[in-house]
N, C-alpha and C. Protein backbone atom coordinates (compact mmCIF):
# COMPACT_ATOMS: atom_id res chain seq x y z
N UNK A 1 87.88 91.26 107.97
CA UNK A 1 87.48 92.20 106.95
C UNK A 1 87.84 93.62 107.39
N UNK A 2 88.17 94.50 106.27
CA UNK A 2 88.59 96.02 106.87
C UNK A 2 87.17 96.53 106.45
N UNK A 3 86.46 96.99 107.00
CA UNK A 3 85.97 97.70 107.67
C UNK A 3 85.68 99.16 106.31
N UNK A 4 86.81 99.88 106.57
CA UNK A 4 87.32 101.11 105.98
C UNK A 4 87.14 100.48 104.16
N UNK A 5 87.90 99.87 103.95
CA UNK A 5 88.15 99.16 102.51
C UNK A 5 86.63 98.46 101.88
N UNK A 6 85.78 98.07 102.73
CA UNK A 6 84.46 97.50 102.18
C UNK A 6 83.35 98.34 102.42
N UNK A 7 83.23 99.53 103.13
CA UNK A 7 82.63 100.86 103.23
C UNK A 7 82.92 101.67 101.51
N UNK A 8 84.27 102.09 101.79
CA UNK A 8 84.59 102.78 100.77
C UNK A 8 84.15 102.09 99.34
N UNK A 9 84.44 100.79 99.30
CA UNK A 9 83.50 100.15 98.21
C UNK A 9 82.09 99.98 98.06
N UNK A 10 81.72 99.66 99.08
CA UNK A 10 80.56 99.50 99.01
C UNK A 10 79.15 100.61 99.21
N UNK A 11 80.23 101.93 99.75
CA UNK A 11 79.34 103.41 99.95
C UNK A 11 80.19 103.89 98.67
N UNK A 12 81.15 104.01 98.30
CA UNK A 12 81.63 105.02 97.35
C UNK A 12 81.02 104.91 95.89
N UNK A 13 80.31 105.76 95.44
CA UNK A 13 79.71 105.26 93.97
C UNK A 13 80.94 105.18 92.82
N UNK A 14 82.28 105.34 93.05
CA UNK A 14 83.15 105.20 91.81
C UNK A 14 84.38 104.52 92.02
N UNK A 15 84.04 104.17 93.14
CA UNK A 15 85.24 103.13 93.76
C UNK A 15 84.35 101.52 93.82
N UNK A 16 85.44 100.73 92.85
CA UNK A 16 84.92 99.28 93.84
C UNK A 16 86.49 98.10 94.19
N UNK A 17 85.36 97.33 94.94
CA UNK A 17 86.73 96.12 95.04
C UNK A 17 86.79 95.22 94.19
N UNK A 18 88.07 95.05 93.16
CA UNK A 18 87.94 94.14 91.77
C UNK A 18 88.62 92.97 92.50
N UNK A 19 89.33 93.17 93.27
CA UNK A 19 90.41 91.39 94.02
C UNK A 19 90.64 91.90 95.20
N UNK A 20 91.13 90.38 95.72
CA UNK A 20 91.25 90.46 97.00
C UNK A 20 92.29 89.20 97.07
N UNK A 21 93.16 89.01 98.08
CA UNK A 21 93.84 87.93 98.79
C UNK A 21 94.03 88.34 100.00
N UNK A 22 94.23 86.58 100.73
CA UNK A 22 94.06 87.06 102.24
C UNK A 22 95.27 86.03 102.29
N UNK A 23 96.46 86.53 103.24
CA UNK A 23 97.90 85.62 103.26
C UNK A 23 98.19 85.38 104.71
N UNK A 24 98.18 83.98 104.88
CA UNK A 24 98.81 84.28 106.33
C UNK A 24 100.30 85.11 106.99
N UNK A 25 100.13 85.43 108.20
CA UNK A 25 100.99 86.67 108.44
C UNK A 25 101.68 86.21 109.77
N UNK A 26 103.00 85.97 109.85
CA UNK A 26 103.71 85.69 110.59
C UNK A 26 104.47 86.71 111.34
N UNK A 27 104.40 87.47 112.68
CA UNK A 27 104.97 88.59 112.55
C UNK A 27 106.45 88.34 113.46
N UNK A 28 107.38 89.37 113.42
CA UNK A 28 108.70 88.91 113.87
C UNK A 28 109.09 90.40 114.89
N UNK A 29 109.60 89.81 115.93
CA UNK A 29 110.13 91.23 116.43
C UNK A 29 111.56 91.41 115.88
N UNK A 30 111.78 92.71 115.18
CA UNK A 30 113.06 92.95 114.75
C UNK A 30 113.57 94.06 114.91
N UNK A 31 115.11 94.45 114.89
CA UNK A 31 115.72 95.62 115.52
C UNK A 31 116.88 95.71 114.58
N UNK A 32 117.76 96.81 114.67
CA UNK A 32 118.95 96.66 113.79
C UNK A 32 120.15 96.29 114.12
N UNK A 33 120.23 95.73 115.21
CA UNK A 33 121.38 95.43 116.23
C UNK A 33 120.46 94.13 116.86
N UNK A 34 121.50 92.95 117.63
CA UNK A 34 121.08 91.71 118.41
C UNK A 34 120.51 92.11 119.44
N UNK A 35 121.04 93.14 120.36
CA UNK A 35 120.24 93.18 121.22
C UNK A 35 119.54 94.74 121.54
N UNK A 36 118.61 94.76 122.48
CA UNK A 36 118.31 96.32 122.71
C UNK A 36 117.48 96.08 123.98
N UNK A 37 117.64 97.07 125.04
CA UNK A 37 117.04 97.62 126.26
C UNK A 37 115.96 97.02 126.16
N UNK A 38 114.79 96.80 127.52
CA UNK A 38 113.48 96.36 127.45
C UNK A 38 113.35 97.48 127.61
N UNK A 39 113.28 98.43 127.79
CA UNK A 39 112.74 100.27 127.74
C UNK A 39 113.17 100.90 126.56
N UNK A 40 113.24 100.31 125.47
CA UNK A 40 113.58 100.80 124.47
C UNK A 40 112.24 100.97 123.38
N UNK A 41 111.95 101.99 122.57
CA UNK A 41 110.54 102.09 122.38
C UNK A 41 110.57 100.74 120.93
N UNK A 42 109.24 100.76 120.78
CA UNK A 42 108.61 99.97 119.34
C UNK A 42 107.86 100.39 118.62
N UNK A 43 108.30 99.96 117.09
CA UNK A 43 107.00 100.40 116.38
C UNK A 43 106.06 99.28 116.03
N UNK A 44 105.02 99.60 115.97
CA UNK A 44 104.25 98.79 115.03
C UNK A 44 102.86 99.22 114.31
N UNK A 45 102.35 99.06 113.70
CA UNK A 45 101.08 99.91 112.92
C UNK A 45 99.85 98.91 113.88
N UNK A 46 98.77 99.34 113.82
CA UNK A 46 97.80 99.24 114.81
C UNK A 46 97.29 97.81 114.62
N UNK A 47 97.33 97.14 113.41
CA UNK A 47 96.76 95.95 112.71
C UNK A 47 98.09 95.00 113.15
N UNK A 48 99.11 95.55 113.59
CA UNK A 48 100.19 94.27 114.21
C UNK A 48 99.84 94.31 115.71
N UNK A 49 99.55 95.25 116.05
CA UNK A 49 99.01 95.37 117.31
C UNK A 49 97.96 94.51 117.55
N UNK A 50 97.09 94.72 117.03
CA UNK A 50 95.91 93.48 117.69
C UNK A 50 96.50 92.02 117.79
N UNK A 51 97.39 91.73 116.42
CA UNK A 51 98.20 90.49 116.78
C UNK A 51 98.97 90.07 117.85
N UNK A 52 99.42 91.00 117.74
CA UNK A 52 100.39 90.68 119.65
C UNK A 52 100.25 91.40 120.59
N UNK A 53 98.63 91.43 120.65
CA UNK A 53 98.56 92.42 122.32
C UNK A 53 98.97 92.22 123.47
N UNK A 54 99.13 90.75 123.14
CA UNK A 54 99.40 89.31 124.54
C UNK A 54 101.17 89.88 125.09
N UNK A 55 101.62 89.31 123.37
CA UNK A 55 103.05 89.34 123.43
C UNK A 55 103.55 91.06 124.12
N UNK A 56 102.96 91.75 123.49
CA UNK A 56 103.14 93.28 124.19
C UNK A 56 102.96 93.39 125.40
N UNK A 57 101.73 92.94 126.11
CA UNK A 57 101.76 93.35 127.14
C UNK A 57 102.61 92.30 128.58
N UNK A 58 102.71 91.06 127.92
CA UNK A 58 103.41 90.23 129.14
C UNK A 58 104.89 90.50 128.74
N UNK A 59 105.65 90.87 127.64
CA UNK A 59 106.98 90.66 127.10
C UNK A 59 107.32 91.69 126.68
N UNK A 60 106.73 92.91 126.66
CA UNK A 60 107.21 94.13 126.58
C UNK A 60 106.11 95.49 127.17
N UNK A 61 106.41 95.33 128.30
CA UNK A 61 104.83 95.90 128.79
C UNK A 61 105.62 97.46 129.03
N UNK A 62 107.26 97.73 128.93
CA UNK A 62 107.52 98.96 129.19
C UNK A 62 107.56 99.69 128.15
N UNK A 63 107.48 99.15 126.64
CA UNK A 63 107.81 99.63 125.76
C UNK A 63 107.00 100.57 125.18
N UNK A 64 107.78 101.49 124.33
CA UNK A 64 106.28 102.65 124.30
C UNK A 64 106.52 102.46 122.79
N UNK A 65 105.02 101.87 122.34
CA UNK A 65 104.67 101.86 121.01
C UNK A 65 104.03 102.53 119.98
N UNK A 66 104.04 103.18 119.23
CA UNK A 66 104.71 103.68 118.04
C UNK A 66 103.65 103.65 117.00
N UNK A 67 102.96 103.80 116.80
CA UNK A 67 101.82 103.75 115.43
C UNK A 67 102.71 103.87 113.98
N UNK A 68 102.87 103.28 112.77
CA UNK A 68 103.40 103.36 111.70
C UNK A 68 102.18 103.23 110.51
N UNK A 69 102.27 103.61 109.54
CA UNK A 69 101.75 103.02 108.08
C UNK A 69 101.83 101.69 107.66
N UNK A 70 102.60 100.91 107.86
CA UNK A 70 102.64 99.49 107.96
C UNK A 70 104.00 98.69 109.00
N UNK A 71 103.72 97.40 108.72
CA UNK A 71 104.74 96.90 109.20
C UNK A 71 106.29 96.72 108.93
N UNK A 72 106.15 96.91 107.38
CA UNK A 72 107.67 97.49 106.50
C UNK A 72 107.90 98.38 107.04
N UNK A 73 107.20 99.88 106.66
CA UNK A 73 107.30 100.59 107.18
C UNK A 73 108.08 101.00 108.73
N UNK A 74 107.76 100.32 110.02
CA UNK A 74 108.02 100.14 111.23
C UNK A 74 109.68 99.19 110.98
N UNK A 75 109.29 98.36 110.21
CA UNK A 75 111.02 97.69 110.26
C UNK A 75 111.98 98.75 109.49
N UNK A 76 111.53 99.52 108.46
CA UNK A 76 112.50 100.62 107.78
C UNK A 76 113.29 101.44 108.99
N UNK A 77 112.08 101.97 109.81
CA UNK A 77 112.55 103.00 110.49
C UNK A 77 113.18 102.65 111.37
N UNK A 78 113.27 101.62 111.95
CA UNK A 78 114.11 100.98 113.44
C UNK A 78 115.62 100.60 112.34
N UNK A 79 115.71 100.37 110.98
CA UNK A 79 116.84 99.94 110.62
C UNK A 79 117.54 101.03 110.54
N UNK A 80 117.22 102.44 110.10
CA UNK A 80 117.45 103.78 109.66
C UNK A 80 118.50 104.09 110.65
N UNK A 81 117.88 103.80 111.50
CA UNK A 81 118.77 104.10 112.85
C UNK A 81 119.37 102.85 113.44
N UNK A 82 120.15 102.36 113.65
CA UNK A 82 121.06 101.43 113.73
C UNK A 82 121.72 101.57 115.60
N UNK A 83 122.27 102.95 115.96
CA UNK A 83 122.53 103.23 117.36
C UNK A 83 120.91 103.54 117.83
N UNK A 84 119.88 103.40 117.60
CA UNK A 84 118.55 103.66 118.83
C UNK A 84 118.02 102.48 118.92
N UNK A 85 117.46 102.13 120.19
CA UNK A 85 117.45 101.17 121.44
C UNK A 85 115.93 100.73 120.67
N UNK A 86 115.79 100.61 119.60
CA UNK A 86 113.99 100.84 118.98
C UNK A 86 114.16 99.03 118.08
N UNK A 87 112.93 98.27 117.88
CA UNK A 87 112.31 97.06 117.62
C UNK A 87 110.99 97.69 116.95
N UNK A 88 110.75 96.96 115.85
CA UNK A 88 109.67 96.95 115.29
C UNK A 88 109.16 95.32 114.80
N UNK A 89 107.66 95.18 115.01
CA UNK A 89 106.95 94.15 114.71
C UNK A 89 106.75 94.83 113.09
N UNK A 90 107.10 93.26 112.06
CA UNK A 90 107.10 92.82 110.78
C UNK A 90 107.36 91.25 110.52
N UNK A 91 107.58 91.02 109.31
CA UNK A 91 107.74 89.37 108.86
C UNK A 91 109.39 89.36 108.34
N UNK A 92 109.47 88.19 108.01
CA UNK A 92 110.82 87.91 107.61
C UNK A 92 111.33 88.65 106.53
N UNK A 93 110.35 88.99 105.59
CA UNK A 93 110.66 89.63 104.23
C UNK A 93 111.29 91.01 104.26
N UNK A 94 110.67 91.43 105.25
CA UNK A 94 110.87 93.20 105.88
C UNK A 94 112.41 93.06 106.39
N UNK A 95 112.90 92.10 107.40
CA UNK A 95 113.61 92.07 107.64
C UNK A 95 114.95 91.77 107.03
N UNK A 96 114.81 91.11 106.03
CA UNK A 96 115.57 90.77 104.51
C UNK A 96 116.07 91.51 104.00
N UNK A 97 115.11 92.39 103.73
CA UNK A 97 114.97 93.74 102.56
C UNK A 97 115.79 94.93 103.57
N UNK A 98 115.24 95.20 104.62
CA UNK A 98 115.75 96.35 105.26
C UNK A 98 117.50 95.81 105.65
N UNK A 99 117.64 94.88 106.07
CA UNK A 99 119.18 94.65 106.70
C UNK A 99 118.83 94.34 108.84
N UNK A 100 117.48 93.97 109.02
CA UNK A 100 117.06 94.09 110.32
C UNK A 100 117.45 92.56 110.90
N UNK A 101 117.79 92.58 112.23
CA UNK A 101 117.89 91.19 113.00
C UNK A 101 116.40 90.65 113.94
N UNK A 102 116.30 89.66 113.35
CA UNK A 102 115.03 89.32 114.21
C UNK A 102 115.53 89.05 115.36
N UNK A 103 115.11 89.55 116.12
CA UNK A 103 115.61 88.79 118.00
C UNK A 103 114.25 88.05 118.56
N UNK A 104 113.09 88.07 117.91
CA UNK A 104 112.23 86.83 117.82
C UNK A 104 111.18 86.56 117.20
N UNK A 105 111.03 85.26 116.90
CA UNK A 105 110.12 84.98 115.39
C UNK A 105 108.40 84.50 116.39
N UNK A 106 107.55 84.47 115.11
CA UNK A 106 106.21 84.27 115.51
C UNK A 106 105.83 84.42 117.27
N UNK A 107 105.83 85.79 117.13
CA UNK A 107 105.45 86.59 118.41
C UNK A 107 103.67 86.79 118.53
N UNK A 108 102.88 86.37 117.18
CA UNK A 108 101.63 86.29 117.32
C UNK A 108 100.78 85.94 118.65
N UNK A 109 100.00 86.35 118.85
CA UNK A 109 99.09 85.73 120.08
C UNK A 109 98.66 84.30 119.77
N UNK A 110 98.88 84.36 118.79
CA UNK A 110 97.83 83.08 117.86
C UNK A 110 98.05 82.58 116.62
N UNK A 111 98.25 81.25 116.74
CA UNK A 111 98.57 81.02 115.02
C UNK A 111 98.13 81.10 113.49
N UNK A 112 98.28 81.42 112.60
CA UNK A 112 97.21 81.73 111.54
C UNK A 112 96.63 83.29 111.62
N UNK A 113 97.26 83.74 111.73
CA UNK A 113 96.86 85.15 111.60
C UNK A 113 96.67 85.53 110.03
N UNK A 114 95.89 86.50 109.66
CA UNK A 114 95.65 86.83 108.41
C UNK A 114 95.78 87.88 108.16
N UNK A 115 95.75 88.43 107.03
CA UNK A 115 95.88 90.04 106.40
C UNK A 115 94.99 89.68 105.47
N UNK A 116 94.36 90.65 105.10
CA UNK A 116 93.62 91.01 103.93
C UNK A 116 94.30 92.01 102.76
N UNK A 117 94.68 91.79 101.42
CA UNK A 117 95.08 92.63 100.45
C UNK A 117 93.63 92.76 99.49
N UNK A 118 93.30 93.74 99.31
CA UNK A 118 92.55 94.08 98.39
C UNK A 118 93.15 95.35 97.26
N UNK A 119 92.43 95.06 95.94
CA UNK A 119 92.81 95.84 94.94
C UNK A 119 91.68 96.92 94.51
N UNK A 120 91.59 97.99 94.77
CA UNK A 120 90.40 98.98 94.34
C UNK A 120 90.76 99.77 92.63
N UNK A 121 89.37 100.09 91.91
CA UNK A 121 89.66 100.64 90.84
C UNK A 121 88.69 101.31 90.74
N UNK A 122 88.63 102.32 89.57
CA UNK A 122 87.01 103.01 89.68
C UNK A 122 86.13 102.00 89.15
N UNK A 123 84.79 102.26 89.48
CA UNK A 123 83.78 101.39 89.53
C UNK A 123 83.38 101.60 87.73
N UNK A 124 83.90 102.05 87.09
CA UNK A 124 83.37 102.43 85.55
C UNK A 124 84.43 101.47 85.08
N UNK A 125 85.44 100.96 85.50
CA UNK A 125 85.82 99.79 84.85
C UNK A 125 86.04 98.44 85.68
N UNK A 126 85.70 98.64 86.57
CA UNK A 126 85.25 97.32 87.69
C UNK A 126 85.54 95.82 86.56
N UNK A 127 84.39 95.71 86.14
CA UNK A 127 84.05 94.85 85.39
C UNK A 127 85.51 94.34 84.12
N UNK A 128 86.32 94.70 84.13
CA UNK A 128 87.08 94.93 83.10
C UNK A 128 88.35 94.01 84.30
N UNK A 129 88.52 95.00 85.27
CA UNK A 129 89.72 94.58 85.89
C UNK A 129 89.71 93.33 87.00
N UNK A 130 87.91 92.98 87.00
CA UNK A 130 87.69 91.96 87.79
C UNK A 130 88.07 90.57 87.03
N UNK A 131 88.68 90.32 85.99
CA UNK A 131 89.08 89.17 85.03
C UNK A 131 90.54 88.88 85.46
N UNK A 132 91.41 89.88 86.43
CA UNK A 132 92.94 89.60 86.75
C UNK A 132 92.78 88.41 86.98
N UNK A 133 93.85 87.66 87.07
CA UNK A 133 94.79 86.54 87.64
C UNK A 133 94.78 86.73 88.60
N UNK A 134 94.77 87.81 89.55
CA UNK A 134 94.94 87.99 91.01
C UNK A 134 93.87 87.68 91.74
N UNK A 135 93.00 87.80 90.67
CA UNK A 135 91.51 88.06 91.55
C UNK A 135 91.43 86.88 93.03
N UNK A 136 91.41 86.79 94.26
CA UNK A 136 90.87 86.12 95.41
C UNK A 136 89.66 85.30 95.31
């Protein structure tokens, strides 16, 4: 559960949570080139981080990592640049979309990892938008 996202709903008087899905999350180390330096930095946003603290610290313990907005995000920017020695943790889709090479798949600590997506709206029509198809 986030923490931040069920506060803000649940303290904010005009915010609530109308849906939710939770997807499993496979994460991939990817770069824009096959190979790159083990001293070459990484990104990843803090929530891929807890996933592979293992993998970080036994398999890339020199690498200096990178805080991002998400994990797209982190694969955009390592593709942007094509000549820097840089890897970012994301899923296959990121890597698709951007033009990135995975140099290795399910780097998780653990299998079944999850994400949480939630959908917020103001709380004056809560009730209205809690009828989606999406709803969790």
């Amino acid at each position: 559960m986030d923490v931040i996202l069920d506060t803000l709903a649940g303290d904010g008087d005009d915010v609530a949570i109308v849906g939710e899905t939770v997807s499993e999350i496979r994460n991939c180390l990817i770069a824009a080139r096959r190979s790159i330096s083990r001293r070459s930095s990484r990104s990843t946003p803090t929530a891929a981080d807890c996933a592979v603290r293992q993998f970080l610290r036994t398999r890339l313990s020199a690498a200096k990592v990178i805080s991002t907005s998400s994990t797209a995000d982190a694969v955009r920017s390592v593709t942007a640049d094509p000549a820097a020695p840089s890897a970012a943790l994301g899923n296959r889709l990121a890597a698709s979309l951007y033009g990135g090479t995975i140099l290795l798949e399910d780097v998780d600590d653990q299998a079944g990892n999850q994400t949480r997506f939630v959908w917020l709206a103001p709380a004056r029509s809560a009730r209205r938008c809690a009828r989606g198809r999406w709803r969790g």
